[in-house]
PDB file of N, CA and C in Angstrom:
ATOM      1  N   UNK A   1      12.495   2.134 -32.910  1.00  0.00           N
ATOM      2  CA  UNK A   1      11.319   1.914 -32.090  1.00  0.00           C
ATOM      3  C   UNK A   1      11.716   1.999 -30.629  1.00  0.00           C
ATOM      4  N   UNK A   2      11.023   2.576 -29.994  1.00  0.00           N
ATOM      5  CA  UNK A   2      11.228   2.661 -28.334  1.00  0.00           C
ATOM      6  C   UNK A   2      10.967   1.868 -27.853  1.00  0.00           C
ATOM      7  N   UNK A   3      11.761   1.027 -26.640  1.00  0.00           N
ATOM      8  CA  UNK A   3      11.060   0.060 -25.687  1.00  0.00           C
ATOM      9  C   UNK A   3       9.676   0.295 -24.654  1.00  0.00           C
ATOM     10  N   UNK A   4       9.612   1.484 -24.973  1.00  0.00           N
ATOM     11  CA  UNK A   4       8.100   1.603 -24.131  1.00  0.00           C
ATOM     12  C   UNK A   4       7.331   1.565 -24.702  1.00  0.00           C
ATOM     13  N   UNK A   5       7.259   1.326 -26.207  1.00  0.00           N
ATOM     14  CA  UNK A   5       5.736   0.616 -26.494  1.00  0.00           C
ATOM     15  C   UNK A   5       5.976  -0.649 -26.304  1.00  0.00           C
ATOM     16  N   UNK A   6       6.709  -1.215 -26.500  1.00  0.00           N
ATOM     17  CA  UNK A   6       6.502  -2.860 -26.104  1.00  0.00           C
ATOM     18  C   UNK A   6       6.428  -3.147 -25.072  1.00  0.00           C
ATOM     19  N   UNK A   7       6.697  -2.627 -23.997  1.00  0.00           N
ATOM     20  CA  UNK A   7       6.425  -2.512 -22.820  1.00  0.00           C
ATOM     21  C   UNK A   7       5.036  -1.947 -22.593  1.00  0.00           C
ATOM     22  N   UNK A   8       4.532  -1.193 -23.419  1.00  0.00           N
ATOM     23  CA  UNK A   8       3.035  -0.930 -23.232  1.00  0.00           C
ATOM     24  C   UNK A   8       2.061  -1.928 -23.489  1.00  0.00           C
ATOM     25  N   UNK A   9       2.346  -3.034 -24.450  1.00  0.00           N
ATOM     26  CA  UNK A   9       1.722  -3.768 -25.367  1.00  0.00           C
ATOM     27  C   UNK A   9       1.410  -4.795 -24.217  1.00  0.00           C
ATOM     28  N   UNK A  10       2.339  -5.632 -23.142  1.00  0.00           N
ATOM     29  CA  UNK A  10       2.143  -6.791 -22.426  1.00  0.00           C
ATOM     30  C   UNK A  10       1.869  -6.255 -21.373  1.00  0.00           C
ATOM     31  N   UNK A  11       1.308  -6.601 -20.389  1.00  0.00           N
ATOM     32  CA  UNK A  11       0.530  -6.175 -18.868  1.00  0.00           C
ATOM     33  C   UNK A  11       1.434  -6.610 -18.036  1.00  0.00           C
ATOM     34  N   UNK A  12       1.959  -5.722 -17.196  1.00  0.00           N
ATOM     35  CA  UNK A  12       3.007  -5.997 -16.205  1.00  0.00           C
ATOM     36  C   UNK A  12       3.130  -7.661 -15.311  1.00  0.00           C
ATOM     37  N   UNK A  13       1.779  -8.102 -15.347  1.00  0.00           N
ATOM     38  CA  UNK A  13       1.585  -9.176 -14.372  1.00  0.00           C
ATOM     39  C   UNK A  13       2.083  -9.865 -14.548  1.00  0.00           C
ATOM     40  N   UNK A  14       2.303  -9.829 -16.390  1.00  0.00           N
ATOM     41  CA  UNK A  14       2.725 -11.110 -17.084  1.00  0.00           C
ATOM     42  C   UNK A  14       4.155 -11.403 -17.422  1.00  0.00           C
ATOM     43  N   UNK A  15       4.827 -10.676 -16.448  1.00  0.00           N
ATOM     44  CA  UNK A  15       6.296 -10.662 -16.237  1.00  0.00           C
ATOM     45  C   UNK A  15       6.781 -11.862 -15.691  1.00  0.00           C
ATOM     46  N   UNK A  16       6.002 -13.141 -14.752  1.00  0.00           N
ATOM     47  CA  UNK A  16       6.525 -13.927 -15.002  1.00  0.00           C
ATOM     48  C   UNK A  16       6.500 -14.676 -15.546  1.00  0.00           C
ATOM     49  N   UNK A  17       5.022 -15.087 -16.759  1.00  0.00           N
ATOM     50  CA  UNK A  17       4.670 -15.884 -17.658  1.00  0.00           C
ATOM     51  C   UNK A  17       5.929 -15.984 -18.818  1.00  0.00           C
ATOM     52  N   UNK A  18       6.445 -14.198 -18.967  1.00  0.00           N
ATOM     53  CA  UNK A  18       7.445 -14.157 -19.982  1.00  0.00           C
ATOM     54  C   UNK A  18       8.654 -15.173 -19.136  1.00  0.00           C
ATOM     55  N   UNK A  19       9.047 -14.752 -18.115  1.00  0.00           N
ATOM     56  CA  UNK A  19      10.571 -15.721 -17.556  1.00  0.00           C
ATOM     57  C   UNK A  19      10.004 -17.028 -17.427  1.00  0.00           C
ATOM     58  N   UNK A  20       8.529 -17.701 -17.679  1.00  0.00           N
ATOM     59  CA  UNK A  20       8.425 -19.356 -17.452  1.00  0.00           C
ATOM     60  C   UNK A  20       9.063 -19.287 -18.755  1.00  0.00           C
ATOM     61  N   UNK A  21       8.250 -18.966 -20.158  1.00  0.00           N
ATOM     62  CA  UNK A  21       8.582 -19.024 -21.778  1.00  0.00           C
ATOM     63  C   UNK A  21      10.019 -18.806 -21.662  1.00  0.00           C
ATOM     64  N   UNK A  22      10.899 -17.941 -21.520  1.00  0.00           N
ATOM     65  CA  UNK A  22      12.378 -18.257 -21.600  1.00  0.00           C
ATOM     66  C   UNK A  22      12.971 -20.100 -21.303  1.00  0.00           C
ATOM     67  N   UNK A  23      12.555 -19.833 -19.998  1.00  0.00           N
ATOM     68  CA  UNK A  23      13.014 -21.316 -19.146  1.00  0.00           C
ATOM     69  C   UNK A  23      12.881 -22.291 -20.360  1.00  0.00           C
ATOM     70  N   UNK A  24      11.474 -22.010 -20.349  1.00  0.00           N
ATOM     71  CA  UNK A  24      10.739 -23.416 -20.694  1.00  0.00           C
ATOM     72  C   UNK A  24      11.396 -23.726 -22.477  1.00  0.00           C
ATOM     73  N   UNK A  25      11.963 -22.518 -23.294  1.00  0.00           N
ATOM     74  CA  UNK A  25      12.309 -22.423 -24.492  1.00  0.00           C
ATOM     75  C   UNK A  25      14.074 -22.676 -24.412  1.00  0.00           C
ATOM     76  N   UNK A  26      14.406 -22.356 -23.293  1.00  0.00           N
ATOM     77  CA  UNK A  26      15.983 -22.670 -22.650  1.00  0.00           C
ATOM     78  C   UNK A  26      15.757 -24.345 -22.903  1.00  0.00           C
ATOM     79  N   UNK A  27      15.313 -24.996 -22.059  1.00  0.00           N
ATOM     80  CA  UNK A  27      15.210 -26.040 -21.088  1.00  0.00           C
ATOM     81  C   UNK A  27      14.949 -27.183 -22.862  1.00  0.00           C
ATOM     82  N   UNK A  28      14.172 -27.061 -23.531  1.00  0.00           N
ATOM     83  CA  UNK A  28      13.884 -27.239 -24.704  1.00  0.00           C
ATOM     84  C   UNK A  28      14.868 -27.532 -25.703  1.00  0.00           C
ATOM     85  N   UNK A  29      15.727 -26.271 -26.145  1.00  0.00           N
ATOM     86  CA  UNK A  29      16.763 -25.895 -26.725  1.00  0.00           C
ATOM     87  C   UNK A  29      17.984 -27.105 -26.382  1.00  0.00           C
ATOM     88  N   UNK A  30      17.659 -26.818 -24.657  1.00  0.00           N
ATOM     89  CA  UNK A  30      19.105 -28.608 -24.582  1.00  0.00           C
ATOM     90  C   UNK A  30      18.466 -29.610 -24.365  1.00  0.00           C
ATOM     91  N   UNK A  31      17.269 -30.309 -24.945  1.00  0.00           N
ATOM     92  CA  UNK A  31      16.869 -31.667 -25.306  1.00  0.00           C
ATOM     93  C   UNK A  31      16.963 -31.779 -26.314  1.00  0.00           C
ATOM     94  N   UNK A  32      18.009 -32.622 -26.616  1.00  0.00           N
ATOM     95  CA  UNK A  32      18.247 -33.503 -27.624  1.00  0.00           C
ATOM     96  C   UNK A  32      17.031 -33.655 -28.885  1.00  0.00           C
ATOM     97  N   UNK A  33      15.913 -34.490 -28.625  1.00  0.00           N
ATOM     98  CA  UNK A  33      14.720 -35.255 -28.699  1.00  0.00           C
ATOM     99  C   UNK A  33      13.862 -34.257 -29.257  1.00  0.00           C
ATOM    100  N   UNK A  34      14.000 -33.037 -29.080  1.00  0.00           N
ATOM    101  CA  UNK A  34      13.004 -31.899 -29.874  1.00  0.00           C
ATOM    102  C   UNK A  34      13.686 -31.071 -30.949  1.00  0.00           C
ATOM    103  N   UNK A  35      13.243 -30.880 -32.084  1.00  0.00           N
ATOM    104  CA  UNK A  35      13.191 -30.481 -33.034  1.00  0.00           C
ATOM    105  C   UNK A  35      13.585 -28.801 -32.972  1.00  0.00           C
ATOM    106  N   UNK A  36      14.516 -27.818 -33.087  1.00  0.00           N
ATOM    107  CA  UNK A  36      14.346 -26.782 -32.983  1.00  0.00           C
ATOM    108  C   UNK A  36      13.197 -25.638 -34.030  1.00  0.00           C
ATOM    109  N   UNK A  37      12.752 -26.410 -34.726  1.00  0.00           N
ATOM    110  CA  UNK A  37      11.373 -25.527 -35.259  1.00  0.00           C
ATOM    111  C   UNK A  37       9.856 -25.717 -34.550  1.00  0.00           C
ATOM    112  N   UNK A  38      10.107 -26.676 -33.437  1.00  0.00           N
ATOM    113  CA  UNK A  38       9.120 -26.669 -32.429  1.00  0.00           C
ATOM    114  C   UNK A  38       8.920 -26.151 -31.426  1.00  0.00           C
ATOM    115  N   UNK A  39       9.987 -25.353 -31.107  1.00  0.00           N
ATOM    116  CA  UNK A  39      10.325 -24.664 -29.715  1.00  0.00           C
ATOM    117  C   UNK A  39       9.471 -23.429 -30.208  1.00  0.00           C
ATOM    118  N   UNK A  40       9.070 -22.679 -30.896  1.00  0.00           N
ATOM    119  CA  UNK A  40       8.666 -21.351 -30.916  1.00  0.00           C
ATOM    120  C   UNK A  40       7.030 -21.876 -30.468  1.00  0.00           C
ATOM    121  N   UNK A  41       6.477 -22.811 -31.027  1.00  0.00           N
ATOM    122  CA  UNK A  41       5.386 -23.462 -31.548  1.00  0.00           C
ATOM    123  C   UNK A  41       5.260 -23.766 -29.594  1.00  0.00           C
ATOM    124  N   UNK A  42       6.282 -24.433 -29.006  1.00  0.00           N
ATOM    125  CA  UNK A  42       5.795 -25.056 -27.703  1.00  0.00           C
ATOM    126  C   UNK A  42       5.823 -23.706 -26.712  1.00  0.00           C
ATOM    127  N   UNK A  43       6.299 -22.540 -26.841  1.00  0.00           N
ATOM    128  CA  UNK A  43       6.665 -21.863 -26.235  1.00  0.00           C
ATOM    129  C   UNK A  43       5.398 -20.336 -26.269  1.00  0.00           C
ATOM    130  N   UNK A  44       4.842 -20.820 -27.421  1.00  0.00           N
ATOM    131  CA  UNK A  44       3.801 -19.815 -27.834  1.00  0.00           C
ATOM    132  C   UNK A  44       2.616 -20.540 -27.087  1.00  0.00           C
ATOM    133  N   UNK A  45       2.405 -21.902 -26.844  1.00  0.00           N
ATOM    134  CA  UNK A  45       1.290 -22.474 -26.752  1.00  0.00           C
ATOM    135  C   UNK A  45       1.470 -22.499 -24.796  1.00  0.00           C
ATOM    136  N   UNK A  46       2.421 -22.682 -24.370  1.00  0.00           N
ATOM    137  CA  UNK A  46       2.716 -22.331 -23.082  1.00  0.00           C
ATOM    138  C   UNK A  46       2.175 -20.573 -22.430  1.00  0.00           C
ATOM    139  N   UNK A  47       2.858 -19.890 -22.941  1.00  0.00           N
ATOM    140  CA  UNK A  47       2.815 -18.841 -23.072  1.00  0.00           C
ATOM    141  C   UNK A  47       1.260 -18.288 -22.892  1.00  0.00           C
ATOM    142  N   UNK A  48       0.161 -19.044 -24.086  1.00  0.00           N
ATOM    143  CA  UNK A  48      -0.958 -18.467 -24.235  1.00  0.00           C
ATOM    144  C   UNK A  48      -1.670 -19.481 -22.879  1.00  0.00           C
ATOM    145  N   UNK A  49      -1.521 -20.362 -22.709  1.00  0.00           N
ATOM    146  CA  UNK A  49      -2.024 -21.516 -21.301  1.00  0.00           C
ATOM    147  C   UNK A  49      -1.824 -20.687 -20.369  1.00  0.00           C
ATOM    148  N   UNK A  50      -0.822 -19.950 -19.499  1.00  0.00           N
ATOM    149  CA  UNK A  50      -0.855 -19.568 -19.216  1.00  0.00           C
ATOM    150  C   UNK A  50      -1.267 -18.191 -18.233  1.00  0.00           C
ATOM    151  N   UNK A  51      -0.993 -17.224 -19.752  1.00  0.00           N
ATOM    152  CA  UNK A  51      -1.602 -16.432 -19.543  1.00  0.00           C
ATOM    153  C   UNK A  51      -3.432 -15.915 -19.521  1.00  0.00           C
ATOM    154  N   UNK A  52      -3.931 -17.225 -20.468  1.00  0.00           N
ATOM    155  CA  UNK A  52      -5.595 -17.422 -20.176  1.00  0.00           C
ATOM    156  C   UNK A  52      -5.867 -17.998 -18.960  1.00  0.00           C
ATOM    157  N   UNK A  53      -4.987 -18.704 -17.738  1.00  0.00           N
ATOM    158  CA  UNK A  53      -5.286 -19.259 -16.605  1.00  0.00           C
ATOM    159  C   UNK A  53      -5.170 -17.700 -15.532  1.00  0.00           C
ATOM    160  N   UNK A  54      -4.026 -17.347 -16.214  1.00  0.00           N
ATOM    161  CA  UNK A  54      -4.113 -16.290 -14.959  1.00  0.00           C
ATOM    162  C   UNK A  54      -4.836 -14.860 -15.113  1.00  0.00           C
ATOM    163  N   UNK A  55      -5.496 -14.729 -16.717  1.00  0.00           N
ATOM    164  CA  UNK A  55      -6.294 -13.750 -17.180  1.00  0.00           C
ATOM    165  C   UNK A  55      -7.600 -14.063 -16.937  1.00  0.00           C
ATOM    166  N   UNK A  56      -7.964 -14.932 -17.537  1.00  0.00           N
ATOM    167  CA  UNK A  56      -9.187 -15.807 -17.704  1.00  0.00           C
ATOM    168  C   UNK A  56      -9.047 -15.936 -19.373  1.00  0.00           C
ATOM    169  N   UNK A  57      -9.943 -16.622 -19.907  1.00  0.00           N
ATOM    170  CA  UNK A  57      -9.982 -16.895 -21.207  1.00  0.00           C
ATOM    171  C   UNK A  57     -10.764 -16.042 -22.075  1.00  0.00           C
ATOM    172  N   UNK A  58     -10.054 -15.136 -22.965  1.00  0.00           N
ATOM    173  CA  UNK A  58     -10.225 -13.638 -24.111  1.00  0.00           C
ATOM    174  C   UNK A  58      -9.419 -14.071 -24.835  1.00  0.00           C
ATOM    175  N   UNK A  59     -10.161 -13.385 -26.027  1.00  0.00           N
ATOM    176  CA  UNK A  59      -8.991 -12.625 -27.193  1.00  0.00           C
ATOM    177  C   UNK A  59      -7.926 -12.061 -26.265  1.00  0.00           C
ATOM    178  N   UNK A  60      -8.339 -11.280 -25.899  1.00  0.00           N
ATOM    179  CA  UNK A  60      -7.413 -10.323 -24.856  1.00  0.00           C
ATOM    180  C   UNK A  60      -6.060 -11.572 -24.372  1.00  0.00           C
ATOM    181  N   UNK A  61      -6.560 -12.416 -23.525  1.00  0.00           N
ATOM    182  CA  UNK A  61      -5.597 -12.913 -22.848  1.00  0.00           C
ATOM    183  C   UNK A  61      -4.695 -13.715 -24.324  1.00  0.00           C
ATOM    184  N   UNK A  62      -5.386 -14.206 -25.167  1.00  0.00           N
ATOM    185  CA  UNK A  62      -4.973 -15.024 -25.837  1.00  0.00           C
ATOM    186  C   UNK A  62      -3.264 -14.107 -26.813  1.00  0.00           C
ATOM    187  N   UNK A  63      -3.853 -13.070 -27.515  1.00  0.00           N
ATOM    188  CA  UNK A  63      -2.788 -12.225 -27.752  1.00  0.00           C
ATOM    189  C   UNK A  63      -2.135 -11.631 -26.884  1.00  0.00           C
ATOM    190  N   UNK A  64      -2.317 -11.746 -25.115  1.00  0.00           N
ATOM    191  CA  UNK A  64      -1.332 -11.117 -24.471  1.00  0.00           C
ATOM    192  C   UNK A  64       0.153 -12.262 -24.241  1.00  0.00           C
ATOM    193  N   UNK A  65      -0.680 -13.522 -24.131  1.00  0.00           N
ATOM    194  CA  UNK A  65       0.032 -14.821 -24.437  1.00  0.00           C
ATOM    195  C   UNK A  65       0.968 -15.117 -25.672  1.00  0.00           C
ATOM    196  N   UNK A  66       0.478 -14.750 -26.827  1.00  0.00           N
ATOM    197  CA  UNK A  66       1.469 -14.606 -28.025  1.00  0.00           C
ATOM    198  C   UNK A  66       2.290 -13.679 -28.066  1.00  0.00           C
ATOM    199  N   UNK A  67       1.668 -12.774 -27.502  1.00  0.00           N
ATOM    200  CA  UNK A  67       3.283 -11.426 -27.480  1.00  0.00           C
ATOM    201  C   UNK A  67       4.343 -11.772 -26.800  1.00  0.00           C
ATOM    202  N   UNK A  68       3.732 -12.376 -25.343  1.00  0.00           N
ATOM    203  CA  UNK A  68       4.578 -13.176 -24.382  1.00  0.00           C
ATOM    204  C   UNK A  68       5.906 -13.996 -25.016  1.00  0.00           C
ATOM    205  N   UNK A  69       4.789 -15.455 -25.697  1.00  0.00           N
ATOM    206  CA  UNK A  69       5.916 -15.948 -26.066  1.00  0.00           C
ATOM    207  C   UNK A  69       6.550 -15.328 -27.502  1.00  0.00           C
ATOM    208  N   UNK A  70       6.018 -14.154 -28.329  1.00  0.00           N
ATOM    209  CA  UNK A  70       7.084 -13.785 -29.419  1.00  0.00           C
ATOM    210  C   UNK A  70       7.931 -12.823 -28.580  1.00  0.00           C
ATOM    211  N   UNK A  71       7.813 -12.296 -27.508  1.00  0.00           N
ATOM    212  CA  UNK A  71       9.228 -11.552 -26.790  1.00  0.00           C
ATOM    213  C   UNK A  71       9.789 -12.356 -26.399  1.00  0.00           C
ATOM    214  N   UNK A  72       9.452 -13.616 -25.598  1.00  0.00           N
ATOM    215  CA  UNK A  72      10.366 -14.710 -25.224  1.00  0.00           C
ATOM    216  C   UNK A  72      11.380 -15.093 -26.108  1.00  0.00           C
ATOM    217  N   UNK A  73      10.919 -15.611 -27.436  1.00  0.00           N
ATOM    218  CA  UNK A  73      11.974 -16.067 -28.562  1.00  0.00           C
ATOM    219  C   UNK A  73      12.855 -14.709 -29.049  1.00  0.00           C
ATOM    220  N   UNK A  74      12.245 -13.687 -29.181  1.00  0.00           N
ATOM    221  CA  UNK A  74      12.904 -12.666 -29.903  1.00  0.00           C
ATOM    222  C   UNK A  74      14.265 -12.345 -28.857  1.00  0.00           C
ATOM    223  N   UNK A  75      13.831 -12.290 -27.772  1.00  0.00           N
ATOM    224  CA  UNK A  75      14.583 -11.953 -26.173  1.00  0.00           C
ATOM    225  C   UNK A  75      15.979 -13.034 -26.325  1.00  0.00           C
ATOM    226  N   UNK A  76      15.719 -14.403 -26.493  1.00  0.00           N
ATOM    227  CA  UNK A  76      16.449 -15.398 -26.601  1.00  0.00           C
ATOM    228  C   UNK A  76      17.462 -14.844 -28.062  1.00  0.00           C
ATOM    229  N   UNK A  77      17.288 -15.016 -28.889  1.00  0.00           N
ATOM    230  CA  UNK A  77      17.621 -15.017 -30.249  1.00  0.00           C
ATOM    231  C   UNK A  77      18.607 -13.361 -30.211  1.00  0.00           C
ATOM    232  N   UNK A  78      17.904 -12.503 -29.159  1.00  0.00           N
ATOM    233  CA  UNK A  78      18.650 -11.513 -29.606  1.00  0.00           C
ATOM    234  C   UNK A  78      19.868 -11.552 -28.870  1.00  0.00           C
ATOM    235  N   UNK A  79      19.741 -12.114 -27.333  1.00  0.00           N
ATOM    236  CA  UNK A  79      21.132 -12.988 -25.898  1.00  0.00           C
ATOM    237  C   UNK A  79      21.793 -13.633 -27.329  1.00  0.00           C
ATOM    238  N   UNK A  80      21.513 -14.547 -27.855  1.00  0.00           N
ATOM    239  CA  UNK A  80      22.127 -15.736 -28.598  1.00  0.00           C
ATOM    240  C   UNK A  80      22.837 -14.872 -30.130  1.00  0.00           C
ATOM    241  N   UNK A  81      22.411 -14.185 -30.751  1.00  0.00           N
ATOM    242  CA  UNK A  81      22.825 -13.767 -31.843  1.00  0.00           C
ATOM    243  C   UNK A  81      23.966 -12.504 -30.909  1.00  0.00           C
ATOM    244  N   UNK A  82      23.966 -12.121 -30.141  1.00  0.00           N
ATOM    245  CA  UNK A  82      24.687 -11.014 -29.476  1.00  0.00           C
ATOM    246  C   UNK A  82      25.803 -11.525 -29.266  1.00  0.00           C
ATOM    247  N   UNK A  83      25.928 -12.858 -28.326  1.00  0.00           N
ATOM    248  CA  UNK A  83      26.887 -13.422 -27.698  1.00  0.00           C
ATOM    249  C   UNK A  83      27.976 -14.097 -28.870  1.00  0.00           C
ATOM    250  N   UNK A  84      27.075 -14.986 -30.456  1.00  0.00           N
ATOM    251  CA  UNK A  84      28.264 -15.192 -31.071  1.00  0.00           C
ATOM    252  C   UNK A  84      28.421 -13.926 -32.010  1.00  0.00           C
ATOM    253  N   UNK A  85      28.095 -12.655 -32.159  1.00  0.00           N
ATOM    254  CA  UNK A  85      28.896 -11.450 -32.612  1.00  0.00           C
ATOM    255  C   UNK A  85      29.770 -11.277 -32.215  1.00  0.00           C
ATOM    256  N   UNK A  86      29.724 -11.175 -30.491  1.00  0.00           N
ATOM    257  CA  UNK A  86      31.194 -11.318 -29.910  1.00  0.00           C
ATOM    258  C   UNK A  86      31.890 -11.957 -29.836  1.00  0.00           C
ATOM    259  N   UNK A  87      31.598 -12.846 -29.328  1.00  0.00           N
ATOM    260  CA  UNK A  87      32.930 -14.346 -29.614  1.00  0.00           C
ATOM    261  C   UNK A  87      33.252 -14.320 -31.063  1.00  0.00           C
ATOM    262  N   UNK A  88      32.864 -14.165 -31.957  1.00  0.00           N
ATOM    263  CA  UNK A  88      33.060 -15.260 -33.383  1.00  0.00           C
ATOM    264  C   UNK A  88      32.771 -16.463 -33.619  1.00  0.00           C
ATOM    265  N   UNK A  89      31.834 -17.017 -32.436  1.00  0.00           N
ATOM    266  CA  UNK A  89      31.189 -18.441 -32.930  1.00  0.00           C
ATOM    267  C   UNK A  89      29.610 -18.385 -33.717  1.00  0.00           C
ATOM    268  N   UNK A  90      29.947 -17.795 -34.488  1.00  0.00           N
ATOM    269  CA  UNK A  90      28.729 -17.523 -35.272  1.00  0.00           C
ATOM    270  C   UNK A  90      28.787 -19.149 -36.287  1.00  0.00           C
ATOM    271  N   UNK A  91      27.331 -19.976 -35.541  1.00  0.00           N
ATOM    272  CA  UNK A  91      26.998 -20.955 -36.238  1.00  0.00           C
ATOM    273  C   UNK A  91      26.078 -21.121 -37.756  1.00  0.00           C
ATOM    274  N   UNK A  92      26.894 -22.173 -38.389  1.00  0.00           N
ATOM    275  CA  UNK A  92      26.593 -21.977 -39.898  1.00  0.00           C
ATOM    276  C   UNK A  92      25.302 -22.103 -39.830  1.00  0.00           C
ATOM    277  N   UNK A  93      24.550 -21.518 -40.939  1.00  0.00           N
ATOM    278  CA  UNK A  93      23.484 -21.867 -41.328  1.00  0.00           C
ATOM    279  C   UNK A  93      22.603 -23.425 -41.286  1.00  0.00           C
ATOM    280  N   UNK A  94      22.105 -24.127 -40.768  1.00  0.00           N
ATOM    281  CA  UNK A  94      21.552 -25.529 -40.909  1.00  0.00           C
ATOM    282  C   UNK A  94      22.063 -26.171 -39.959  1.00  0.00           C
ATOM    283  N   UNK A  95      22.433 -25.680 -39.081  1.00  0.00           N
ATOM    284  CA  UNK A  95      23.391 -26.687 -38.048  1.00  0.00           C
ATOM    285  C   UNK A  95      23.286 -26.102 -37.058  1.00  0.00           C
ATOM    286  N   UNK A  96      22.184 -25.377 -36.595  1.00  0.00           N
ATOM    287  CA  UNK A  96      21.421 -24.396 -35.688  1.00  0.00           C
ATOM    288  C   UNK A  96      20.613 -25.956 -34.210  1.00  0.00           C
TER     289      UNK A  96
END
């Protein structure tokens, strides 16, 4: 698949909504106190707040918001799965 359809799919504006969803899924990731099967969940719901404040409120904005935050996690996951290929700290299963 080419990166220019996914790049076609999200509206340029929303280039920094995607770098809040990183942060905000970073920032997450090192609190203790949250659950890591909630971060996709807090990061999608950010993501769509967002992007309906600075769209206005649509379908439209609402799925430009979920793509947001599913490139955010995918973006993360793919930094994170990259980095222990190389090293060899590839963490076990359940202990994520």
């Amino acid at each position: 698949m080419d990166w220019t359809i996914i790049n076609g799919l999200i509206r340029p504006e929303l280039a920094g909504v995607l770098a809040v969803c990183w942060i905000t899924g970073y920032v997450l990731r090192q609190t203790p106190r949250v659950p890591n099967w909630t971060i996709v969940y807090a990061v999608t719901a950010v993501a769509v707040l967002l992007t309906c404040l600075l769209l206005g409120w649509s379908v439209e904005s609402v799925t430009q918001g979920v793509l947001c935050g599913a490139v955010s996690v995918y973006g993360n996951q793919l930094v994170k799965q990259t980095r222990e290929a190389v090293t060899g700290e590839e963490v076990q299963r359940g202990q994520q």
